[in-house]
Protein backbone atom coordinates (compact mmCIF):
# COMPACT_ATOMS: atom_id res chain seq x y z
CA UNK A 1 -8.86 30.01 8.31
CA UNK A 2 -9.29 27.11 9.97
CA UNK A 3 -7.81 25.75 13.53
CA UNK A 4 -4.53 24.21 13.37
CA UNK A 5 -5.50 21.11 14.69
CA UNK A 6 -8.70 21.09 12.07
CA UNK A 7 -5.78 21.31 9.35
CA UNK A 8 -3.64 18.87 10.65
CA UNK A 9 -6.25 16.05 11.15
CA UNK A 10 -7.43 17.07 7.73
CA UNK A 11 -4.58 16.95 6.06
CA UNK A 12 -3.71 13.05 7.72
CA UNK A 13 -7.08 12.28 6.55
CA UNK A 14 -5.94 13.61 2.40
CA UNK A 15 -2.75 11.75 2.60
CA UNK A 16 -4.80 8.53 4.00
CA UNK A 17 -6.84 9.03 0.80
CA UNK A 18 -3.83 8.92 -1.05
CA UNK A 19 -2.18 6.20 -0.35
CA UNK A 20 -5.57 4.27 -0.35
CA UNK A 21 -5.62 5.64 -4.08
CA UNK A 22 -1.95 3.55 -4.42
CA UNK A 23 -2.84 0.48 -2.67
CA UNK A 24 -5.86 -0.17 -4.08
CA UNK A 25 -4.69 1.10 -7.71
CA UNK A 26 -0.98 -0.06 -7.79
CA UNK A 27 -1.60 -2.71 -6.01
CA UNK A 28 -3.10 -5.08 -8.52
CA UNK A 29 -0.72 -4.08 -11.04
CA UNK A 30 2.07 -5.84 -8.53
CA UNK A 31 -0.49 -8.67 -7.96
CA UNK A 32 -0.91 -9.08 -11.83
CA UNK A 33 2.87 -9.49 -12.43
CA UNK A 34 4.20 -11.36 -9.24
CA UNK A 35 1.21 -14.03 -10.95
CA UNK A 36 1.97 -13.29 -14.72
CA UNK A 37 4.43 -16.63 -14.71
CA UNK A 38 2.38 -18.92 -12.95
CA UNK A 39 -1.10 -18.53 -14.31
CA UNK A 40 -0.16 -17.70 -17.94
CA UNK A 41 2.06 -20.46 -19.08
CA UNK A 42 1.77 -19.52 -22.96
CA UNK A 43 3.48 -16.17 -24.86
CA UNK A 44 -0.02 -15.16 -25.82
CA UNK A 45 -1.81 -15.45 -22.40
CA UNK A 46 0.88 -13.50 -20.80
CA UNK A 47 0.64 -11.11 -23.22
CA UNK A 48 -3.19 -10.94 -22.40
CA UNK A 49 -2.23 -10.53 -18.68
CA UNK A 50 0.38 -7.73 -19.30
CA UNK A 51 -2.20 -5.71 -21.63
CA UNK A 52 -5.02 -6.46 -19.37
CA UNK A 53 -3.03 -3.44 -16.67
CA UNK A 54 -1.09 -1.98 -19.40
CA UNK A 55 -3.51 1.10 -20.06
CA UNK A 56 -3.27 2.28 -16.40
CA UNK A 57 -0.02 1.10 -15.06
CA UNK A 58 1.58 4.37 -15.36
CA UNK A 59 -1.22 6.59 -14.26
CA UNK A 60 -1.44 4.35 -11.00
CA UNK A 61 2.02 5.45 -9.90
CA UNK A 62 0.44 9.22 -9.96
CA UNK A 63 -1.02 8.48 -6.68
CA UNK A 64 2.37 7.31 -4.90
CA UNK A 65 3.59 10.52 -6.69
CA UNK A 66 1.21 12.29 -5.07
CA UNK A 67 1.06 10.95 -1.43
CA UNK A 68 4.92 11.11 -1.26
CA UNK A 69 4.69 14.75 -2.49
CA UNK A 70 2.22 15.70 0.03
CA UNK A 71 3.64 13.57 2.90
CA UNK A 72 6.79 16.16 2.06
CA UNK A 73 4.72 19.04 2.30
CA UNK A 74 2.58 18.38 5.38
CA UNK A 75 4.56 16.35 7.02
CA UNK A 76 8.59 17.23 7.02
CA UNK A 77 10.15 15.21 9.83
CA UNK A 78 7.99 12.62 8.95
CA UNK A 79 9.37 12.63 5.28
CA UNK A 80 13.20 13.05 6.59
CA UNK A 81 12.64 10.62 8.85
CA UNK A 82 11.28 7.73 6.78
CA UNK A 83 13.52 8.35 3.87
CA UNK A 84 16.71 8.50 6.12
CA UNK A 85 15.59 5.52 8.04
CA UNK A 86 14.52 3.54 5.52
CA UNK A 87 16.50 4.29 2.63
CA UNK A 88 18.04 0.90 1.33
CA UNK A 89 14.23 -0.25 1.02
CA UNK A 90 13.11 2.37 -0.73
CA UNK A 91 15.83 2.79 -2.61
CA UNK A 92 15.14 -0.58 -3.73
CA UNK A 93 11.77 -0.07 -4.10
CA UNK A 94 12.18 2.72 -6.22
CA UNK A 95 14.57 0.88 -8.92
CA UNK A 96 12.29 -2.74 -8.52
CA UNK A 97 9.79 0.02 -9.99
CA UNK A 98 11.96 0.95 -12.50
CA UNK A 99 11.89 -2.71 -13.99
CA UNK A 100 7.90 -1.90 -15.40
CA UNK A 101 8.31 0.50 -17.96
CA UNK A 102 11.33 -0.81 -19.39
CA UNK A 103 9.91 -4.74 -19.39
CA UNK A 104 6.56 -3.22 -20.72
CA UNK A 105 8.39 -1.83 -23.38
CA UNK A 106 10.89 -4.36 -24.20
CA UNK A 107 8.76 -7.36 -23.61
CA UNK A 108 7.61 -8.34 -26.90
CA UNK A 109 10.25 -6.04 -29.25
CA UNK A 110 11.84 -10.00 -30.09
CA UNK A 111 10.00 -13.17 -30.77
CA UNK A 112 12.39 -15.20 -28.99
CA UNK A 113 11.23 -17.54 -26.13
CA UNK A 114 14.49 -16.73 -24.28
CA UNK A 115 14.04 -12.76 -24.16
CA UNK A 116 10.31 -12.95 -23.35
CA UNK A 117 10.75 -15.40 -20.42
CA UNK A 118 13.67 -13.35 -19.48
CA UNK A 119 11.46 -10.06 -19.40
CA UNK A 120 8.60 -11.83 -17.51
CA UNK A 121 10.92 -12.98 -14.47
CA UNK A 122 12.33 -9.11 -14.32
CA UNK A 123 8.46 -7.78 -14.25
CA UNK A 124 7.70 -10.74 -11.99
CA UNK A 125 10.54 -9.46 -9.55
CA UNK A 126 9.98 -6.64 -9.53
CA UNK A 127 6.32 -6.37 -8.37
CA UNK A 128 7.11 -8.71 -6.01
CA UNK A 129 9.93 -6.88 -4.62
CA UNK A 130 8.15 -3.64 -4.05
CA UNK A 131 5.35 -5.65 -2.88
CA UNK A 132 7.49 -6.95 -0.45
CA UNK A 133 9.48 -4.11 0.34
CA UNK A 134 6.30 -1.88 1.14
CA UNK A 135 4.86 -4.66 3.38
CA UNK A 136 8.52 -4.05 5.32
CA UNK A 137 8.33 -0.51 5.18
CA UNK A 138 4.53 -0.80 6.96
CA UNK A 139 5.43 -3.34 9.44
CA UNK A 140 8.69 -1.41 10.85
CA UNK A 141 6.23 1.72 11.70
CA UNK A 142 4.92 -0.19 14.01
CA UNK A 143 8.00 -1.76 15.62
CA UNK A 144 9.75 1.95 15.27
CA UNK A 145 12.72 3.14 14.21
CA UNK A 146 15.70 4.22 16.15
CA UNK A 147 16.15 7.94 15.76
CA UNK A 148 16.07 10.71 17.80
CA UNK A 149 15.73 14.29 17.27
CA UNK A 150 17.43 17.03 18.84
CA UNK A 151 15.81 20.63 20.21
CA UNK A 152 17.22 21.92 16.58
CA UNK A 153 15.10 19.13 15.02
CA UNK A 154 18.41 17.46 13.79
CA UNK A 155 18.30 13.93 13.05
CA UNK A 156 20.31 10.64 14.36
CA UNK A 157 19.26 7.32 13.01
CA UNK A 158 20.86 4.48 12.37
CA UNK A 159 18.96 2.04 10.27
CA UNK A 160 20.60 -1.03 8.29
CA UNK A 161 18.26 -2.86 6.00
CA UNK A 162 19.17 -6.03 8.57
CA UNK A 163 17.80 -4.29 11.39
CA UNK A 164 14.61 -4.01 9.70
CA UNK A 165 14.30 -7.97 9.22
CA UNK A 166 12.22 -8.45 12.09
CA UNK A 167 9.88 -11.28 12.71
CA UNK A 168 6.48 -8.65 12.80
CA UNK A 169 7.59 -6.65 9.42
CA UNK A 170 8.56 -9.74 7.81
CA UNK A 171 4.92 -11.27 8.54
CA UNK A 172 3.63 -8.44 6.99
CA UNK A 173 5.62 -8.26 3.80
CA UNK A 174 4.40 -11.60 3.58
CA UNK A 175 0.83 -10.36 3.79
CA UNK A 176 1.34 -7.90 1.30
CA UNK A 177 2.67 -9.75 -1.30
CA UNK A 178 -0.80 -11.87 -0.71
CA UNK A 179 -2.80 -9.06 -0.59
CA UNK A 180 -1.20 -8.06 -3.89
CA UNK A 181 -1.89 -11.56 -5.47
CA UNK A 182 -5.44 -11.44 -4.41
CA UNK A 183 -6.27 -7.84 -5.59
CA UNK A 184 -4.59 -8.38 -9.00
CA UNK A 185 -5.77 -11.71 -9.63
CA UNK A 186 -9.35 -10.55 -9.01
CA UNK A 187 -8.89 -7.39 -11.55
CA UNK A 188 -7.07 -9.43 -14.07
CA UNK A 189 -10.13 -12.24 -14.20
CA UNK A 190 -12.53 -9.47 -14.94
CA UNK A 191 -10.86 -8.54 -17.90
CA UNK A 192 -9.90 -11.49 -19.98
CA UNK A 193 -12.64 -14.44 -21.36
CA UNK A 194 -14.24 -16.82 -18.84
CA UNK A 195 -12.09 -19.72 -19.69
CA UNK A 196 -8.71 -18.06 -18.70
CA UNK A 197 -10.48 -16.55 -15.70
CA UNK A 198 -11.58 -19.82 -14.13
CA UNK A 199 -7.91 -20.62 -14.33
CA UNK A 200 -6.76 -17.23 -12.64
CA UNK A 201 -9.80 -17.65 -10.02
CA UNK A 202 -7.75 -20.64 -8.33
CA UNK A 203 -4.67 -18.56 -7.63
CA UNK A 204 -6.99 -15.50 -6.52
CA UNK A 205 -8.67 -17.92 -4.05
CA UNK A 206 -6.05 -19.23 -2.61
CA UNK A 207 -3.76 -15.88 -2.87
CA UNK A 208 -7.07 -14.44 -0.70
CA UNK A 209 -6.91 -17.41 1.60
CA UNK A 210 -3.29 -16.89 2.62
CA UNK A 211 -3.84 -13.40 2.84
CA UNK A 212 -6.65 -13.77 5.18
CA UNK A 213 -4.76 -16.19 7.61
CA UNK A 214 -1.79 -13.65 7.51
CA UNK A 215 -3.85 -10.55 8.53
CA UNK A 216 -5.75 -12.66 10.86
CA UNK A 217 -2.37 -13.26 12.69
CA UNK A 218 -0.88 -10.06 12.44
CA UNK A 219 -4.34 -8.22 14.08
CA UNK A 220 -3.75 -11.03 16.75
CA UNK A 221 -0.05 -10.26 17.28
CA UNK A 222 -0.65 -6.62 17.13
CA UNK A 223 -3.63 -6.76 19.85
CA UNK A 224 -2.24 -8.71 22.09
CA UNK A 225 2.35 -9.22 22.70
CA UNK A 226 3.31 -7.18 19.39
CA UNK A 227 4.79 -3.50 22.10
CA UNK A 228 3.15 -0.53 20.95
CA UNK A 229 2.97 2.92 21.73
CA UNK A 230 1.34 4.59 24.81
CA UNK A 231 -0.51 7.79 23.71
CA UNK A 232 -2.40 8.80 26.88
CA UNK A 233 -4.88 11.33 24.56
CA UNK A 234 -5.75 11.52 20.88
CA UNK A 235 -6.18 14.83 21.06
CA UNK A 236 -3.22 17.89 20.53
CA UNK A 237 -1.42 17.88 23.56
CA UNK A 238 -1.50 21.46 25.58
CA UNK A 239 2.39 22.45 25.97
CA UNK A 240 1.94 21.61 29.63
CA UNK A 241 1.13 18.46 28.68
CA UNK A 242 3.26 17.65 26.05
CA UNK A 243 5.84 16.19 28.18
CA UNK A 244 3.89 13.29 29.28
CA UNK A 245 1.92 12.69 26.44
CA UNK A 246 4.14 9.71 25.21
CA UNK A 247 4.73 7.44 27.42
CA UNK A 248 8.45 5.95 28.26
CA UNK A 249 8.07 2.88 26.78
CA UNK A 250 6.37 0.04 24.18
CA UNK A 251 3.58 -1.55 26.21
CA UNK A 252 2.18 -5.42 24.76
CA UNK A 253 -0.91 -4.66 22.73
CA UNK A 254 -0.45 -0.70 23.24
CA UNK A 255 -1.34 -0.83 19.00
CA UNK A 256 -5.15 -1.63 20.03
CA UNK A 257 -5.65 1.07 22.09
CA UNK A 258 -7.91 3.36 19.42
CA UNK A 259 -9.72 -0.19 18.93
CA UNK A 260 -10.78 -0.64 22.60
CA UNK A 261 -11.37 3.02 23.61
CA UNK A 262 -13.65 2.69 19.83
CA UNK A 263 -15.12 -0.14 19.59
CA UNK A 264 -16.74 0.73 16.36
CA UNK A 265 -13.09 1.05 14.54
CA UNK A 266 -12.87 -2.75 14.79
CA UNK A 267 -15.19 -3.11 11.53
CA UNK A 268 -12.14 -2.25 9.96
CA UNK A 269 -10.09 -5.71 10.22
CA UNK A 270 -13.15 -7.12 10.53
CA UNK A 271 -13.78 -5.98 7.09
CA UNK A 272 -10.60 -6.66 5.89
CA UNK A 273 -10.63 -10.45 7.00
CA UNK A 274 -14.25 -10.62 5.47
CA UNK A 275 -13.96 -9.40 2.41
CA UNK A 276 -11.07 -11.45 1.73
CA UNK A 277 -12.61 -14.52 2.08
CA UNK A 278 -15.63 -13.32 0.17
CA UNK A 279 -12.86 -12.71 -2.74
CA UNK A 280 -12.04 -15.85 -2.47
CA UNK A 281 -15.50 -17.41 -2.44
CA UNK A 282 -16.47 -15.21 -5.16
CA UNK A 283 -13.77 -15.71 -7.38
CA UNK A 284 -14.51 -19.91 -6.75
CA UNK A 285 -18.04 -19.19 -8.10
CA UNK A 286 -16.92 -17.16 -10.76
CA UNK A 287 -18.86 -13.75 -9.99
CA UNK A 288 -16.25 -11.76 -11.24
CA UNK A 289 -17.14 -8.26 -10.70
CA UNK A 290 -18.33 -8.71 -7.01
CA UNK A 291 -14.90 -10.35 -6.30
CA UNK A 292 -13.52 -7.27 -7.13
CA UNK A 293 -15.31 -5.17 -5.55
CA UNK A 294 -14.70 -7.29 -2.28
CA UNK A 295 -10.67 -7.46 -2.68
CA UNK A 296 -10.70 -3.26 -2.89
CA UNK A 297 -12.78 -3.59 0.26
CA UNK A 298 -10.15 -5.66 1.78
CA UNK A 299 -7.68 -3.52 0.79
CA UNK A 300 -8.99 0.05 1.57
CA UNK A 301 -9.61 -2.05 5.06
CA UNK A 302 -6.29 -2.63 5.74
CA UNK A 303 -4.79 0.63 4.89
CA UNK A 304 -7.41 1.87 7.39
CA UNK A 305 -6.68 -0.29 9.98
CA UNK A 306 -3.09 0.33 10.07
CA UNK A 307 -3.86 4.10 9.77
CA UNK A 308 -6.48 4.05 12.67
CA UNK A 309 -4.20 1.63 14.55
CA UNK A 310 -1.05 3.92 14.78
CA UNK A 311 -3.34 7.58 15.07
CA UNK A 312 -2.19 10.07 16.15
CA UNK A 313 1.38 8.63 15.46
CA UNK A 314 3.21 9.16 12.52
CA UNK A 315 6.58 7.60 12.67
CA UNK A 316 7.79 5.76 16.57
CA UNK A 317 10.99 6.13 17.70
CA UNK A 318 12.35 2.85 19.14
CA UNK A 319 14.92 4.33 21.14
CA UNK A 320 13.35 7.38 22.47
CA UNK A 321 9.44 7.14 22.86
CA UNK A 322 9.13 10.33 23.42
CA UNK A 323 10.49 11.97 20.16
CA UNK A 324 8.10 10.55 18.14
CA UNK A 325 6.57 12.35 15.41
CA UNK A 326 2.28 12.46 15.60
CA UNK A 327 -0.37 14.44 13.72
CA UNK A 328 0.32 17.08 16.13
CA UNK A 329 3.88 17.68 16.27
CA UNK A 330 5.62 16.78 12.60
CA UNK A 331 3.19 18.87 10.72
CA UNK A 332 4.23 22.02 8.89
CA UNK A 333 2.90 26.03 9.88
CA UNK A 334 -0.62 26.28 9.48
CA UNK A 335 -0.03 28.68 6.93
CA UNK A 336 1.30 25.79 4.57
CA UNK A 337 -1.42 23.58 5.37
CA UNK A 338 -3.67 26.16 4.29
CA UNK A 339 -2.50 27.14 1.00
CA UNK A 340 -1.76 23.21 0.52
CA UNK A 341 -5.14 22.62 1.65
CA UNK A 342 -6.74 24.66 -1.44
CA UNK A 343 -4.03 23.69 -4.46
CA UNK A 344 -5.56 20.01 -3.19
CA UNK A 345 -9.22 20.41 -3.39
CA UNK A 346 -8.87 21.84 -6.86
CA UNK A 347 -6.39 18.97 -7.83
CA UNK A 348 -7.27 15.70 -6.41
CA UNK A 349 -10.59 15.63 -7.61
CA UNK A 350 -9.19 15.99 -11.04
CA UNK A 351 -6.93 13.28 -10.79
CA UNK A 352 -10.07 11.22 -9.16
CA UNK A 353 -12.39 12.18 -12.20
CA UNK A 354 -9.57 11.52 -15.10
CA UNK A 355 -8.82 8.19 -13.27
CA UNK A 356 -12.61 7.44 -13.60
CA UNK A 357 -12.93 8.76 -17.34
CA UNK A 358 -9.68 6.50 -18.21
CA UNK A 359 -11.07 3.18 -16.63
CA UNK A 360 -14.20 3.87 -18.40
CA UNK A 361 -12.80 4.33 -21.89
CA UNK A 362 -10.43 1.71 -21.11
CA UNK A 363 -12.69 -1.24 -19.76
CA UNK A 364 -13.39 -4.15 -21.71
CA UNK A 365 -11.93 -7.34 -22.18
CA UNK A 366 -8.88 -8.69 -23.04
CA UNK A 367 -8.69 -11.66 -25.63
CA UNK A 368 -5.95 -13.90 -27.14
CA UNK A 369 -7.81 -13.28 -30.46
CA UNK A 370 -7.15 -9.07 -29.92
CA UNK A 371 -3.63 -9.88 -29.00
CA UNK A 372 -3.24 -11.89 -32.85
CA UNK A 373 -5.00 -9.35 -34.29
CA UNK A 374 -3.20 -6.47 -32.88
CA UNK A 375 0.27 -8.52 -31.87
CA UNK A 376 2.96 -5.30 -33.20
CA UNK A 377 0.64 -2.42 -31.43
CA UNK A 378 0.16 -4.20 -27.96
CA UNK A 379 2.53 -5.14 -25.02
């Protein structure tokens, strides 16, 4: 069996993994629809965007499924706190979700201009609203949230969705909803003919642009006045030690900390803000597949620099520093972990190899002509 805090790093390392898997999978599917109106002004070319992430759609959400499943599992107070806290926005994430299947179905059922149109503002919304509402949900772990547990591990919080409005979390929904833009614009241009890509490419450049001047500003704000945690060790805390291994407070900058005792870790950002522009540079000279490949850098960057940024902690507390939850005190018995640990390495490299032998029988591209030909059996 292994150690307990072997397990528990592990595990934070599989659920990283996961939500990597969302990000980078779901996350052009919101960037495809929050651009479906805008760079697809006829019925036909929509429909060519729509089909172009309408094999996979549904199998991308298996990797939210799967991170929120095992963020339950592993992580308890961290999964009670988060969906206590932050409720209203999930809550609304969760139904802004709910507006895919039922516009991919419904879509094209009528030829009317009306009803189409109609359908393409609702899948618009709503990948811009979860988008959005994720970016939020990111941002606020690192402003905290005020709860507080008690020596029975019960739970006070009192969260409003206006007291998550910040000026931080709202920067990074922002960012987000680029990120998105850039990631699906650059998977969408891959699949369709060259002429429609060229006219994509402009809104994946400058979608990547923005993006990169938003994280730019955010790593800024975060290293230097944005208050972050003090965690004087990023290793388990002995019990005599426990007390005072949270500080009191938010110190300026206190977000960095993993960055300057490692300088290494800063190839992260520094990744993310690279490959970005390289998106955008690539997608400008039409090399399609490297652009790409460069946005789900920039992605799997970011969800690592956020993750490295706020190690060991899980979820701050605003109001009480101290009852924080970290890797090394929200985690379930090491007997979970363990049996967890197993059902996972037999499972998740399914799920990676099916997700690989779908995109493979899947890939190809996506034509106006194949939409004519095959208008009553496609989105």
């Amino acid at each position: 069996m292994l150690a307990p805090d072997t397990l528990q790093l592990t595990w934070w390392i599989l659920i990283l993994a996961l939500f990597c898997g969302f990000v980078v999978a779901d996350g052009f599917d919101f960037g495809a629809l929050i651009l479906l109106p805008w760079v697809a002004k006829s019925d036909e070319r929509r429909r060519v965007v729509l089909n172009a992430i309408g094999p996979t759609w549904e199998g991308n959400q298996t990797w939210l499924i799967c991170a929120i499943g095992a963020t339950f599992a592993a992580w308890p107070l961290v999964y009670a706190v988060t969906f206590s806290g932050l409720y209203v926005p999930m809550m609304l994430a969760l139904f802004s979700l709910f507006a895919r299947p039922v516009g991919f179905d419904y879509r094209s059922k009528l030829k009317s201009r009306w009803w189409r149109v109609t359908w393409d503002g609702v899948l618009c919304g709503g990948g811009f609203i979860s988008a959005s509402l994720f970016g939020l949900v990111a941002g606020n772990l690192f402003v905290g949230l005020p709860f507080t547990l008690d020596q029975d591990y019960r739970l006070d919080c009192h969260v409003t969705l206006f007291g998550l409005l910040h000026a931080f979390p709202l920067t990074v929904a922002l960012a987000t909803v680029a990120m998105c833009m850039m990631h699906g614009g650059a998977y969408v241009q891959r699949r369709v003919d060259s002429t429609f890509s060229i006219e994509i490419g402009r809104w994946t450049t400058g979608a990547a642009l923005a993006f990169a001047v938003l994280f730019a500003s955010c790593s800024l704000w975060v290293a230097t006045t944005l208050p972050g945690l003090h965690v004087s060790s990023l290793l388990m805390p002995t019990a005599t030690q426990n007390e005072n291994y949270l500080s009191s407070q938010f110190v300026a900058g206190g977000w960095a900390r993993n960055f300057v005792r490692y300088p290494w870790l800063a190839a992260l950002p520094v990744s993310a803000w690279s490959c970005s522009v390289a998106t955008a540079i690539l997608s400008r000279s039409q090399h399609w597949t490297a652009a790409f490949c460069a946005s789900s850098i920039a992605v799997l960057s970011v969800v690592g620099s956020v993750a490295v940024a706020l190690f060991p902690v899980l979820v701050a507390s605003s109001v009480n520093p101290a009852a924080s939850l970290t890797v090394w005190n929200a985690t379930s018995s090491p007997r979970t972990l363990q049996v967890m640990l197993f059902v996972a390495v037999i499972f998740v490299p399914l799920i990676v190899l099916y997700t690989n032998y779908v995109y493979r029988t899947l890939r190809g591209k996506i034509t106006v002509e194949m939409i004519r030909d095959q208008s009553t059996k496609l989105y």
